[in-house]
Each structure stands twice: as structure tokens, then as C-alpha cells.
ModelCIF file with pLDDT and N, C-alpha, C, O atoms, coordinates in Angstrom:
data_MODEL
#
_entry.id   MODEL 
#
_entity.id                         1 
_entity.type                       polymer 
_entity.pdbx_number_of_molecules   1 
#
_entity_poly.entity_id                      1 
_entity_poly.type                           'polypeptide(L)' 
_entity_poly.nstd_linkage                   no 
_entity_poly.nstd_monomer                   no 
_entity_poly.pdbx_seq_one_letter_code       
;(UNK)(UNK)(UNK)(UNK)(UNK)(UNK)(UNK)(UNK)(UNK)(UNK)(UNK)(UNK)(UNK)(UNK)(UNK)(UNK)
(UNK)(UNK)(UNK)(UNK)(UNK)(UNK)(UNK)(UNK)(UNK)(UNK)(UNK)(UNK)(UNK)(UNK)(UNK)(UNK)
(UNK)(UNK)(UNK)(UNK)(UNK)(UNK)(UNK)(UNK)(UNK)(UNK)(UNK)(UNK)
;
_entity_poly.pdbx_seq_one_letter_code_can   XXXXXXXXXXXXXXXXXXXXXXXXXXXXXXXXXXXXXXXXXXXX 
_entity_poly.pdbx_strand_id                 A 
#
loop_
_entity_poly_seq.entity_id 
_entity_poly_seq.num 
_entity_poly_seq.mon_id 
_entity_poly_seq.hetero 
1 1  UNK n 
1 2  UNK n 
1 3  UNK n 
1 4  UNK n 
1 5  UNK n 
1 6  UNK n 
1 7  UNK n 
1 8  UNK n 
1 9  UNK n 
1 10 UNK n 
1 11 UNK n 
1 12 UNK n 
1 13 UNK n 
1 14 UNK n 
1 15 UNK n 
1 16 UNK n 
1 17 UNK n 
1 18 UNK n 
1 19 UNK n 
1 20 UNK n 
1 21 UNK n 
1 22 UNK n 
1 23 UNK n 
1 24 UNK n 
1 25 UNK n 
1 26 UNK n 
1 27 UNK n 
1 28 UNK n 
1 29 UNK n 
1 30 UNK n 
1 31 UNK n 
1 32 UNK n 
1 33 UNK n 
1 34 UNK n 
1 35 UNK n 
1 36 UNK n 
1 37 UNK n 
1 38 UNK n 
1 39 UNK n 
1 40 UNK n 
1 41 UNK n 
1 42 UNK n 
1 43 UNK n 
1 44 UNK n 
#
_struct_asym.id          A 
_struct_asym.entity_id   1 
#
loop_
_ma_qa_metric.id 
_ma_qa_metric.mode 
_ma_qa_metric.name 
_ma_qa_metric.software_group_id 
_ma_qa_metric.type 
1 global pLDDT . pLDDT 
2 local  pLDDT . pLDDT 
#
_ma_qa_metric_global.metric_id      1 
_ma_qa_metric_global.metric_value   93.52 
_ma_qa_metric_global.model_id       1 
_ma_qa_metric_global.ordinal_id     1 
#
loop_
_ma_qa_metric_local.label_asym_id 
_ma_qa_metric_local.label_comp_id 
_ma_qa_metric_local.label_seq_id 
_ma_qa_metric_local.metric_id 
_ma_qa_metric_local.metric_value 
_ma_qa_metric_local.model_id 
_ma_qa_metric_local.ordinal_id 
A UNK 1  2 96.00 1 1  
A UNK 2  2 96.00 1 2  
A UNK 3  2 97.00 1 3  
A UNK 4  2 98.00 1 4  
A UNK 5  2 98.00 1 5  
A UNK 6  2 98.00 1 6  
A UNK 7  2 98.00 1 7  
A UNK 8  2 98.00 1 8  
A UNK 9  2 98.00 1 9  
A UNK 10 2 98.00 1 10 
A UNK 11 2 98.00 1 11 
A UNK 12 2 97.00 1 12 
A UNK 13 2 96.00 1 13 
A UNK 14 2 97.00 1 14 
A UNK 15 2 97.00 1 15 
A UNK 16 2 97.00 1 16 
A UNK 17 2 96.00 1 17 
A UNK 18 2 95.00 1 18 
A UNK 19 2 97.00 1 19 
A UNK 20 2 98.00 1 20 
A UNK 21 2 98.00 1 21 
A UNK 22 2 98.00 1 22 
A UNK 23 2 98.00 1 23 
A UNK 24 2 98.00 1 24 
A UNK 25 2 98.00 1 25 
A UNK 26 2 98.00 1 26 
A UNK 27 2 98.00 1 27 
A UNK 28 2 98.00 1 28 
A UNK 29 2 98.00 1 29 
A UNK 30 2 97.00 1 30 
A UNK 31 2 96.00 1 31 
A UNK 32 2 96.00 1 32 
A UNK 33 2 94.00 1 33 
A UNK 34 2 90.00 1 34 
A UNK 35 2 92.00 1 35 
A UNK 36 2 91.00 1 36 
A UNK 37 2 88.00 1 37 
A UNK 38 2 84.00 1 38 
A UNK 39 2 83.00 1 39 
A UNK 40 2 83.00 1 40 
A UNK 41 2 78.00 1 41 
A UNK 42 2 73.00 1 42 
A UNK 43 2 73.00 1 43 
A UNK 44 2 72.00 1 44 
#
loop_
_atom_site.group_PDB 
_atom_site.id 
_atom_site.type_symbol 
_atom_site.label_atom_id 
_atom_site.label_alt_id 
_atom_site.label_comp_id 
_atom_site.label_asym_id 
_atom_site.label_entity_id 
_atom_site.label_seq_id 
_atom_site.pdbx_PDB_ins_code 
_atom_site.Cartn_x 
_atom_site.Cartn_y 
_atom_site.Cartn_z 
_atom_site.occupancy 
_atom_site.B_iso_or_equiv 
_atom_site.pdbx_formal_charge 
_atom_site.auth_seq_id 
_atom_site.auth_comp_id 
_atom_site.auth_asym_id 
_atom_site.auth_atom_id 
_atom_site.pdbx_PDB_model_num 
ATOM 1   N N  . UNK A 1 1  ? -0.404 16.685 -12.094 1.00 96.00 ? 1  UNK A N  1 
ATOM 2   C CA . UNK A 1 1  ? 0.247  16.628 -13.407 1.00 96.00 ? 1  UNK A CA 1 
ATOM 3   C C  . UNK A 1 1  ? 1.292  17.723 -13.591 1.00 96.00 ? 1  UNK A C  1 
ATOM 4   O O  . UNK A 1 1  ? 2.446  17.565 -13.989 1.00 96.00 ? 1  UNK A O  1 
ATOM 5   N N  . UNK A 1 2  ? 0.665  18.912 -13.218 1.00 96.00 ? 2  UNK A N  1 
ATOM 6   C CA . UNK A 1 2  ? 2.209  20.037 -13.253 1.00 96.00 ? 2  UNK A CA 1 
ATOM 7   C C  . UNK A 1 2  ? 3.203  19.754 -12.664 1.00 96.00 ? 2  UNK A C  1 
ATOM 8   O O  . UNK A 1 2  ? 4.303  19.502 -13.157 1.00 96.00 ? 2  UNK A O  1 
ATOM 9   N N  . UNK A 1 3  ? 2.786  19.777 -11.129 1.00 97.00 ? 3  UNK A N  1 
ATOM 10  C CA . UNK A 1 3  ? 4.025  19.272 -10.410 1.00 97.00 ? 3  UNK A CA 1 
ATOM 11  C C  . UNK A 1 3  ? 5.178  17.665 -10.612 1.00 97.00 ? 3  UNK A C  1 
ATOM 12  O O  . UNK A 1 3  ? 6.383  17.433 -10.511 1.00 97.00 ? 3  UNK A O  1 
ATOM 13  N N  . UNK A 1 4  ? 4.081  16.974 -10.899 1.00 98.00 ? 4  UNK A N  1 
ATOM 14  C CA . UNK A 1 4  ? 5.490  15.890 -11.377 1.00 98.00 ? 4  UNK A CA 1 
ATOM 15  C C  . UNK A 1 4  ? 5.988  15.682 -12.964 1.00 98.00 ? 4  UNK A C  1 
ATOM 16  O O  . UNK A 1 4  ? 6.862  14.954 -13.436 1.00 98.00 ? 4  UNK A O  1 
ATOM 17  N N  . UNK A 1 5  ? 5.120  16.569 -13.544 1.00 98.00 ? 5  UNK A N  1 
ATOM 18  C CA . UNK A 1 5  ? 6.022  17.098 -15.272 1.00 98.00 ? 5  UNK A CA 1 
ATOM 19  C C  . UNK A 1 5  ? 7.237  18.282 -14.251 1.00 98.00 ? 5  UNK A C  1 
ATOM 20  O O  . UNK A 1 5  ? 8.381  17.880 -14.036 1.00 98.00 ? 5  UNK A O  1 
ATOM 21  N N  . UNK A 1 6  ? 6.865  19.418 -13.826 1.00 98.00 ? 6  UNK A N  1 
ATOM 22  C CA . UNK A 1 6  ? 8.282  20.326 -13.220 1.00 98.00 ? 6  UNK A CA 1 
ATOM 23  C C  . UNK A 1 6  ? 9.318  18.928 -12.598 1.00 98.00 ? 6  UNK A C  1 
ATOM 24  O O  . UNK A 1 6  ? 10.522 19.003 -12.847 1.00 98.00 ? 6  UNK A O  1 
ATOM 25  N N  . UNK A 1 7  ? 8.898  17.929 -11.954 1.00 98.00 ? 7  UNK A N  1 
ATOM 26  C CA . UNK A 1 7  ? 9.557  17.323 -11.346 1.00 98.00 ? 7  UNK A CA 1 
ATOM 27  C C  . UNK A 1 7  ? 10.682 16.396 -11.968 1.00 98.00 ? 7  UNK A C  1 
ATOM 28  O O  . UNK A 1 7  ? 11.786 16.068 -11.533 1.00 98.00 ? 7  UNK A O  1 
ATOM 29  N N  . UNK A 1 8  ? 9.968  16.072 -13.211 1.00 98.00 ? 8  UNK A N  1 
ATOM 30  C CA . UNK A 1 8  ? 10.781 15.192 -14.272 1.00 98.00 ? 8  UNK A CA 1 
ATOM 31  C C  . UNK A 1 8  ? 11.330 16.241 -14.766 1.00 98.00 ? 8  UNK A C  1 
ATOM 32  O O  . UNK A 1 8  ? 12.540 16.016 -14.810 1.00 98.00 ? 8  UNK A O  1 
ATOM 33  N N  . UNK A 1 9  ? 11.079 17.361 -15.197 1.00 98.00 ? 9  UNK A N  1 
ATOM 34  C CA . UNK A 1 9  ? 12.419 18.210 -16.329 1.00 98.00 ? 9  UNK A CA 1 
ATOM 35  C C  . UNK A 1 9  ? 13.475 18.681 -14.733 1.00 98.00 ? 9  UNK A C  1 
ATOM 36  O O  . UNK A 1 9  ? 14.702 18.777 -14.711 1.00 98.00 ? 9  UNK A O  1 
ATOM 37  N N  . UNK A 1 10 ? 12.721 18.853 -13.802 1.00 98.00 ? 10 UNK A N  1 
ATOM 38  C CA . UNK A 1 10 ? 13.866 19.254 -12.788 1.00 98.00 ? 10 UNK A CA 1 
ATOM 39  C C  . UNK A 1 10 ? 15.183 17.738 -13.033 1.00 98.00 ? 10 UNK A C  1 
ATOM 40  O O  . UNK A 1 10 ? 16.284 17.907 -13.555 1.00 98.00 ? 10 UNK A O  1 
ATOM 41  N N  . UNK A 1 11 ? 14.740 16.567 -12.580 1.00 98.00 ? 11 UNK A N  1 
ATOM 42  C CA . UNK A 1 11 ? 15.346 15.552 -12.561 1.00 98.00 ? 11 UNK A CA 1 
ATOM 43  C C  . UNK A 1 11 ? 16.510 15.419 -14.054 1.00 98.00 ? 11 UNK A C  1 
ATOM 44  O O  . UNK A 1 11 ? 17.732 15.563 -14.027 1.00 98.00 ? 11 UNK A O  1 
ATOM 45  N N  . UNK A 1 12 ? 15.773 15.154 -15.076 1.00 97.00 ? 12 UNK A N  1 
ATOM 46  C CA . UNK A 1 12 ? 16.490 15.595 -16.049 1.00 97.00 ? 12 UNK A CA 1 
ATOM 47  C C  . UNK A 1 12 ? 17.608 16.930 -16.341 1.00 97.00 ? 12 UNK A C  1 
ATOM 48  O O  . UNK A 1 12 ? 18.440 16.773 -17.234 1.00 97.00 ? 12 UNK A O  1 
ATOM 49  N N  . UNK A 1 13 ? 17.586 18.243 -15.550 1.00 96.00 ? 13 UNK A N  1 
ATOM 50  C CA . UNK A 1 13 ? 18.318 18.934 -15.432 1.00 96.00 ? 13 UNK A CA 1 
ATOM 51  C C  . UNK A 1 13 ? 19.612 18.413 -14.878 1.00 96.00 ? 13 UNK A C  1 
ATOM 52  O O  . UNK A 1 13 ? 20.727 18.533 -15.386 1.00 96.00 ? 13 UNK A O  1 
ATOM 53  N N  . UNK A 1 14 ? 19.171 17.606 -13.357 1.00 97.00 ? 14 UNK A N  1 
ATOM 54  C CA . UNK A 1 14 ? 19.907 17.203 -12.573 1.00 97.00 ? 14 UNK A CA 1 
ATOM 55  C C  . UNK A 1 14 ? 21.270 15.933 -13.495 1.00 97.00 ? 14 UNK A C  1 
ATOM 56  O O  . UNK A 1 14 ? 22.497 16.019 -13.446 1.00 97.00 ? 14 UNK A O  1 
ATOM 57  N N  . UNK A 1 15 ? 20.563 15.068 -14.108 1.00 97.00 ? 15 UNK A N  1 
ATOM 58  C CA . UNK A 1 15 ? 21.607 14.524 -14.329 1.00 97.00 ? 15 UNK A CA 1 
ATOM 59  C C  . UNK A 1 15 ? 22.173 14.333 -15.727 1.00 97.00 ? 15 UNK A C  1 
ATOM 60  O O  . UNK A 1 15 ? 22.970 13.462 -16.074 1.00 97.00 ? 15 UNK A O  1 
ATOM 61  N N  . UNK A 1 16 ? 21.481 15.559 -16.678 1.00 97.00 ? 16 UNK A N  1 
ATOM 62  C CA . UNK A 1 16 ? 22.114 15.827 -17.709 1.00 97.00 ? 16 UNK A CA 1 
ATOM 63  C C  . UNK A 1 16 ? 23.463 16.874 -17.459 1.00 97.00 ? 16 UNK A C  1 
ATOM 64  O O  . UNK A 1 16 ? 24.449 17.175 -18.131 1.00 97.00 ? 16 UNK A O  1 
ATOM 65  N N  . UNK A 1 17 ? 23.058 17.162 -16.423 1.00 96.00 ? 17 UNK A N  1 
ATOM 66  C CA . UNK A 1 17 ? 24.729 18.261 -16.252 1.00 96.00 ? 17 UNK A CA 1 
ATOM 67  C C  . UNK A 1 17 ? 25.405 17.581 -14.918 1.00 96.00 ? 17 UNK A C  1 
ATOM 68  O O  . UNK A 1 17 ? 26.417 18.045 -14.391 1.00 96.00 ? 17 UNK A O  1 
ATOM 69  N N  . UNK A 1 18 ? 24.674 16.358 -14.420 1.00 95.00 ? 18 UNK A N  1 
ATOM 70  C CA . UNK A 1 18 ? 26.153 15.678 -13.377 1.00 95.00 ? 18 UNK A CA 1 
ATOM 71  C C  . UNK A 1 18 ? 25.731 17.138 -12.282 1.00 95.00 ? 18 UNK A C  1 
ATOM 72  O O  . UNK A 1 18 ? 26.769 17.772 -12.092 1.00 95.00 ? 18 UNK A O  1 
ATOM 73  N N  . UNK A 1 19 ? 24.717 17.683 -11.672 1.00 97.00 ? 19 UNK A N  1 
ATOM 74  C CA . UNK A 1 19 ? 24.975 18.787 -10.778 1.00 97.00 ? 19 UNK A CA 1 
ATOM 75  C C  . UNK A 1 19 ? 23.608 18.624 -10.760 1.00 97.00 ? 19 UNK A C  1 
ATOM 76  O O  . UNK A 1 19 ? 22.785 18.335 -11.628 1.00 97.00 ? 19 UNK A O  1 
ATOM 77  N N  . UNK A 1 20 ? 23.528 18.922 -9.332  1.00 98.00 ? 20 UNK A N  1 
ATOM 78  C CA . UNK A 1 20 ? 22.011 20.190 -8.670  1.00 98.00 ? 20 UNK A CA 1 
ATOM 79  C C  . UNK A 1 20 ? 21.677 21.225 -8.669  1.00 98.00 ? 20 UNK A C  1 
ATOM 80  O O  . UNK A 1 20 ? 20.559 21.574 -8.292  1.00 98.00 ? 20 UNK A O  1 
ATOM 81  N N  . UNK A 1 21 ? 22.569 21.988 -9.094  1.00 98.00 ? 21 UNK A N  1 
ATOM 82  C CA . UNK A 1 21 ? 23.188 23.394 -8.871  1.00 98.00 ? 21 UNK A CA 1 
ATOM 83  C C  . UNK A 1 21 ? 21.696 23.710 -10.062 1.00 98.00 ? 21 UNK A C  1 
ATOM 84  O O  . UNK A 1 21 ? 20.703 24.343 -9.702  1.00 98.00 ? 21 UNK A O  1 
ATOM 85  N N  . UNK A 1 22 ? 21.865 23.117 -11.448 1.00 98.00 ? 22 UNK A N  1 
ATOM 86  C CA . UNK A 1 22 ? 20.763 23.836 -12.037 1.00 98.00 ? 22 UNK A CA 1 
ATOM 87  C C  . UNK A 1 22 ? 19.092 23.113 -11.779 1.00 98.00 ? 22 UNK A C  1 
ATOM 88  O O  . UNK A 1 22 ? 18.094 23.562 -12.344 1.00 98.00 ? 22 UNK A O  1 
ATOM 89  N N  . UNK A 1 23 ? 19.077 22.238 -11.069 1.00 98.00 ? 23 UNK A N  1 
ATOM 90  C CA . UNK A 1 23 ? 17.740 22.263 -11.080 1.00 98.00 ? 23 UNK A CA 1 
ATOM 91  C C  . UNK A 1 23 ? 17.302 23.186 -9.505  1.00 98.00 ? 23 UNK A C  1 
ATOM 92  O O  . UNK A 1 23 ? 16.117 23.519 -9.541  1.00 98.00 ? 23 UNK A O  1 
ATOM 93  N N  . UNK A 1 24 ? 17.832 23.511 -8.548  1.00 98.00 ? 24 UNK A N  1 
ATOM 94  C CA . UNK A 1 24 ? 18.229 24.549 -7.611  1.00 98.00 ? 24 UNK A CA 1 
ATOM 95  C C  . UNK A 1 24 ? 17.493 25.703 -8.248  1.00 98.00 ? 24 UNK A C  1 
ATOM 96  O O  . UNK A 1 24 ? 16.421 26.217 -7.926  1.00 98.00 ? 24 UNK A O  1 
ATOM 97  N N  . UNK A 1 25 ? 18.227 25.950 -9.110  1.00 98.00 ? 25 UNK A N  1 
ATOM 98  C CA . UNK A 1 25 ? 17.893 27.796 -10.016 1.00 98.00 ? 25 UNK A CA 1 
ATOM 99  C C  . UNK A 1 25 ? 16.767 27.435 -11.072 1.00 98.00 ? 25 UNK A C  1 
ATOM 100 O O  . UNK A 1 25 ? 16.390 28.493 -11.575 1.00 98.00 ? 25 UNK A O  1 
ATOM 101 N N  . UNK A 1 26 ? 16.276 26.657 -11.454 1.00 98.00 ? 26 UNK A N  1 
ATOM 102 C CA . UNK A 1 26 ? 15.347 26.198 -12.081 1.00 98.00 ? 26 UNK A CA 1 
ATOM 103 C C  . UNK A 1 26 ? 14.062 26.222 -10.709 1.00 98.00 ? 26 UNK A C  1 
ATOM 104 O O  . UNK A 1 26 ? 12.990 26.824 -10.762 1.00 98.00 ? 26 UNK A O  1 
ATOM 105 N N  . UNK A 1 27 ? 14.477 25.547 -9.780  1.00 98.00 ? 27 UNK A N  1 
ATOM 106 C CA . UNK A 1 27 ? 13.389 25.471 -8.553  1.00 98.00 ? 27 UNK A CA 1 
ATOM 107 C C  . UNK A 1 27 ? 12.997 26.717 -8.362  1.00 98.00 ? 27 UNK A C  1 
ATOM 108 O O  . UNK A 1 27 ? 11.828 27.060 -8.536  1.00 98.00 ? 27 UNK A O  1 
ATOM 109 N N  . UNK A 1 28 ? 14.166 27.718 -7.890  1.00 98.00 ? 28 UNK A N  1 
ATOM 110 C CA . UNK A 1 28 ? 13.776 28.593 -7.436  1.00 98.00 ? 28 UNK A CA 1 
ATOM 111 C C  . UNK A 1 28 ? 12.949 29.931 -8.344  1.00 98.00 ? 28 UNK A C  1 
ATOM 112 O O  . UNK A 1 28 ? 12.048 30.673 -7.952  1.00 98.00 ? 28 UNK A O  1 
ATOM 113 N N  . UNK A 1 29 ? 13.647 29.885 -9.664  1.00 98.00 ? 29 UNK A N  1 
ATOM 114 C CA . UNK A 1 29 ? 12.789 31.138 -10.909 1.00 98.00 ? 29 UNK A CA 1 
ATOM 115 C C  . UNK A 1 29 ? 11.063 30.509 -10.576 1.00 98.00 ? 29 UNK A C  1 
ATOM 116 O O  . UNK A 1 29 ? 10.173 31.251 -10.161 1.00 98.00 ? 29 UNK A O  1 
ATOM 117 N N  . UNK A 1 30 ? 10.920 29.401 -10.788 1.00 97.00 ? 30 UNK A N  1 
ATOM 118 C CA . UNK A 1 30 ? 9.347  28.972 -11.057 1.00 97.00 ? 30 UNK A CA 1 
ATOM 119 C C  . UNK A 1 30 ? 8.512  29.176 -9.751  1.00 97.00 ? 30 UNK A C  1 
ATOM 120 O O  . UNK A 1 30 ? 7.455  29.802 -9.826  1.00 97.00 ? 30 UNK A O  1 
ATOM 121 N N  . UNK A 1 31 ? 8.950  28.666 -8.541  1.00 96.00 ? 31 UNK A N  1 
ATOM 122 C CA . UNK A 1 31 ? 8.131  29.394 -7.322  1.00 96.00 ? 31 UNK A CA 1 
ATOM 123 C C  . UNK A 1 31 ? 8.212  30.831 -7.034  1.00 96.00 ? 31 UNK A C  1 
ATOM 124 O O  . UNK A 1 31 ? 7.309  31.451 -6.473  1.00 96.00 ? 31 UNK A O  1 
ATOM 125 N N  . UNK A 1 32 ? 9.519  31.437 -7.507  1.00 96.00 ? 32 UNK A N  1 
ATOM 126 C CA . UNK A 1 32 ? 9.679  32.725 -7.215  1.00 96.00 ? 32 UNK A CA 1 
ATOM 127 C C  . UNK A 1 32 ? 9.377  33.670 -8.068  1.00 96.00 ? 32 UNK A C  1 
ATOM 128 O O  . UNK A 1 32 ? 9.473  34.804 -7.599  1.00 96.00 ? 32 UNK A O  1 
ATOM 129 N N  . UNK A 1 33 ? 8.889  33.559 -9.672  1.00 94.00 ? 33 UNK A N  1 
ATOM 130 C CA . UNK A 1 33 ? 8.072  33.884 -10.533 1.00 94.00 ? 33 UNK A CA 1 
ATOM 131 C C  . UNK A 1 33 ? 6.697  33.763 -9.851  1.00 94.00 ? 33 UNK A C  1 
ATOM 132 O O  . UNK A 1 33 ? 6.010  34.684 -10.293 1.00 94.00 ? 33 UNK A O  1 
ATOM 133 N N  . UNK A 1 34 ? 6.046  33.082 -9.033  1.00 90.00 ? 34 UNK A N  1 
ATOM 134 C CA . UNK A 1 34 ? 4.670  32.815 -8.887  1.00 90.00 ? 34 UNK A CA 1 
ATOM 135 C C  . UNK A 1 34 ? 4.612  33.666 -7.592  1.00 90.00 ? 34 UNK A C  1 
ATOM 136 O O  . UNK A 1 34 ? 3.500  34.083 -7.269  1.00 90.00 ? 34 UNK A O  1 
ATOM 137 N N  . UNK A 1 35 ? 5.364  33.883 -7.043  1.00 92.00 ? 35 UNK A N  1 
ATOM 138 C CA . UNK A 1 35 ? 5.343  34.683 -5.626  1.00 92.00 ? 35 UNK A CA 1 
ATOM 139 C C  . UNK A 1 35 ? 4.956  36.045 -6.248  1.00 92.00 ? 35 UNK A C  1 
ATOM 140 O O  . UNK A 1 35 ? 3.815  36.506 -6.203  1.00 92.00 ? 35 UNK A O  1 
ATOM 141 N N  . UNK A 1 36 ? 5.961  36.614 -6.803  1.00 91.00 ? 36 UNK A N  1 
ATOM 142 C CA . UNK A 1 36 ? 6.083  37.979 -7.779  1.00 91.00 ? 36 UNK A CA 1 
ATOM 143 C C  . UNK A 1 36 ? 4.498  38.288 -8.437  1.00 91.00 ? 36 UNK A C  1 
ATOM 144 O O  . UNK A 1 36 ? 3.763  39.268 -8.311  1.00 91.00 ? 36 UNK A O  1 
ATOM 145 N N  . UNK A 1 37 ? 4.362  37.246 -9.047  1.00 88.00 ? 37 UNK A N  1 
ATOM 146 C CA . UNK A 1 37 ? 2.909  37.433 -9.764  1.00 88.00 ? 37 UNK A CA 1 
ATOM 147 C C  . UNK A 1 37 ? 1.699  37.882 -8.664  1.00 88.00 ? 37 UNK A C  1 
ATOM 148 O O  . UNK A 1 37 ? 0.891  38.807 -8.750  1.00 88.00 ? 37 UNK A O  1 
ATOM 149 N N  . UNK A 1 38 ? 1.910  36.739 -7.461  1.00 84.00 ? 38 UNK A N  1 
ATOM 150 C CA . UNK A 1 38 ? 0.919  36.637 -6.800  1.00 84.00 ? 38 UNK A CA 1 
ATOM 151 C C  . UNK A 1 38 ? 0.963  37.988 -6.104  1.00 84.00 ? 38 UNK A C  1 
ATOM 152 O O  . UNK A 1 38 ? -0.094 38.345 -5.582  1.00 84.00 ? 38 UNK A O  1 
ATOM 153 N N  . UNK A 1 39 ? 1.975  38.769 -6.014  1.00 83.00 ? 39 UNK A N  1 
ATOM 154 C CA . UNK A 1 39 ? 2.075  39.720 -5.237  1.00 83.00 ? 39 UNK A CA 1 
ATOM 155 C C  . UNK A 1 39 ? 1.815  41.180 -6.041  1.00 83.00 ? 39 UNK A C  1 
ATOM 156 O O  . UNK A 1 39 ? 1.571  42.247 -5.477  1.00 83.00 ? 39 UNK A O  1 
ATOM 157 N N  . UNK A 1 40 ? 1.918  40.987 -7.374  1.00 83.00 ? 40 UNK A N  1 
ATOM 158 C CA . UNK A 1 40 ? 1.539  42.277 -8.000  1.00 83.00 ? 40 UNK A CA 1 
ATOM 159 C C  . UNK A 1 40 ? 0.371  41.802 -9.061  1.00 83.00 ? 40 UNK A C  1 
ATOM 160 O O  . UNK A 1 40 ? -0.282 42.719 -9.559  1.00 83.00 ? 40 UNK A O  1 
ATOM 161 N N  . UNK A 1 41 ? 0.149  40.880 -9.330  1.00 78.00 ? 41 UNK A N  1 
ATOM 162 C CA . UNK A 1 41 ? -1.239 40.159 -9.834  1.00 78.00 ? 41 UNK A CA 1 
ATOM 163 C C  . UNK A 1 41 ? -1.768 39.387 -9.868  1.00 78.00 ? 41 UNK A C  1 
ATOM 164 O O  . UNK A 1 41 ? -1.844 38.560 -10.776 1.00 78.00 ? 41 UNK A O  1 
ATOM 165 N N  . UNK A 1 42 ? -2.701 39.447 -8.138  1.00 73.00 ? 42 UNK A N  1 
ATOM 166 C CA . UNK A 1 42 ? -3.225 37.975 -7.330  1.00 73.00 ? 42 UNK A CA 1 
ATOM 167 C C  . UNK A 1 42 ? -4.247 37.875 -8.164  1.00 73.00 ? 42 UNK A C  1 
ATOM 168 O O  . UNK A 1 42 ? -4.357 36.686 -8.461  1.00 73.00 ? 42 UNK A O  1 
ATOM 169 N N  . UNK A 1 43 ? -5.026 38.496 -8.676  1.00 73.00 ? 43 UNK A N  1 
ATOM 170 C CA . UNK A 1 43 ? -6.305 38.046 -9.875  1.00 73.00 ? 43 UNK A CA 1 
ATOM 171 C C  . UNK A 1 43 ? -5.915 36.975 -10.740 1.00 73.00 ? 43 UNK A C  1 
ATOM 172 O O  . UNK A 1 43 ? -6.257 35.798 -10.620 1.00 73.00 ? 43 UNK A O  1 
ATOM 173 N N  . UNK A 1 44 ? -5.140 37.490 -11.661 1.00 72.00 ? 44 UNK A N  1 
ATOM 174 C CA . UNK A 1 44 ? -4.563 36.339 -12.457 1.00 72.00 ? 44 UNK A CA 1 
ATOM 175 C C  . UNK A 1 44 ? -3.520 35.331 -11.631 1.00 72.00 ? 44 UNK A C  1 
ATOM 176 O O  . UNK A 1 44 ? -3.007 34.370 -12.204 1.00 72.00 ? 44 UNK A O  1 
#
């Protein structure tokens, strides 16, 4: 359920602005927010 709700607002990014470019930077904050976390607060 998370992943294909991220998947639909990604999609919707994509062709409300005619570009990839923002669901790209959208991809990357949300895995790379979770990396960050996991790396300074793997508990939570």
C-alpha cells in the first residue's frame, strides 16, 4: 500500500508538469530521507 500510493503521487508528478525531472527528486528525498534516518536512527 505505501509503495504504490508513493507510486501514484510519483506518476501524477510526472505528468502534471510534462517532465520526470520532478518525480526523480521526489524519488530520491524519500529513499534518501530513510537512508539518513536509518543511519543516525536505526531504532526508529
Amino acid at each position: 500500500l505505501p509503495l504504490a500510493t508513493l507510486g501514484m503521487f510519483f506518476a501524477g508528478f510526472t505528468w502534471l508538469s510534462a517532465s520526470l525531472w520532478p518525480a526523480i527528486a521526489a524519488h530520491f528525498i524519500n529513499n534518501g530521507s530513510a537512508v539518513v534516518l536509518a543511519t543516525f536512527y536505526p531504532d526508529l
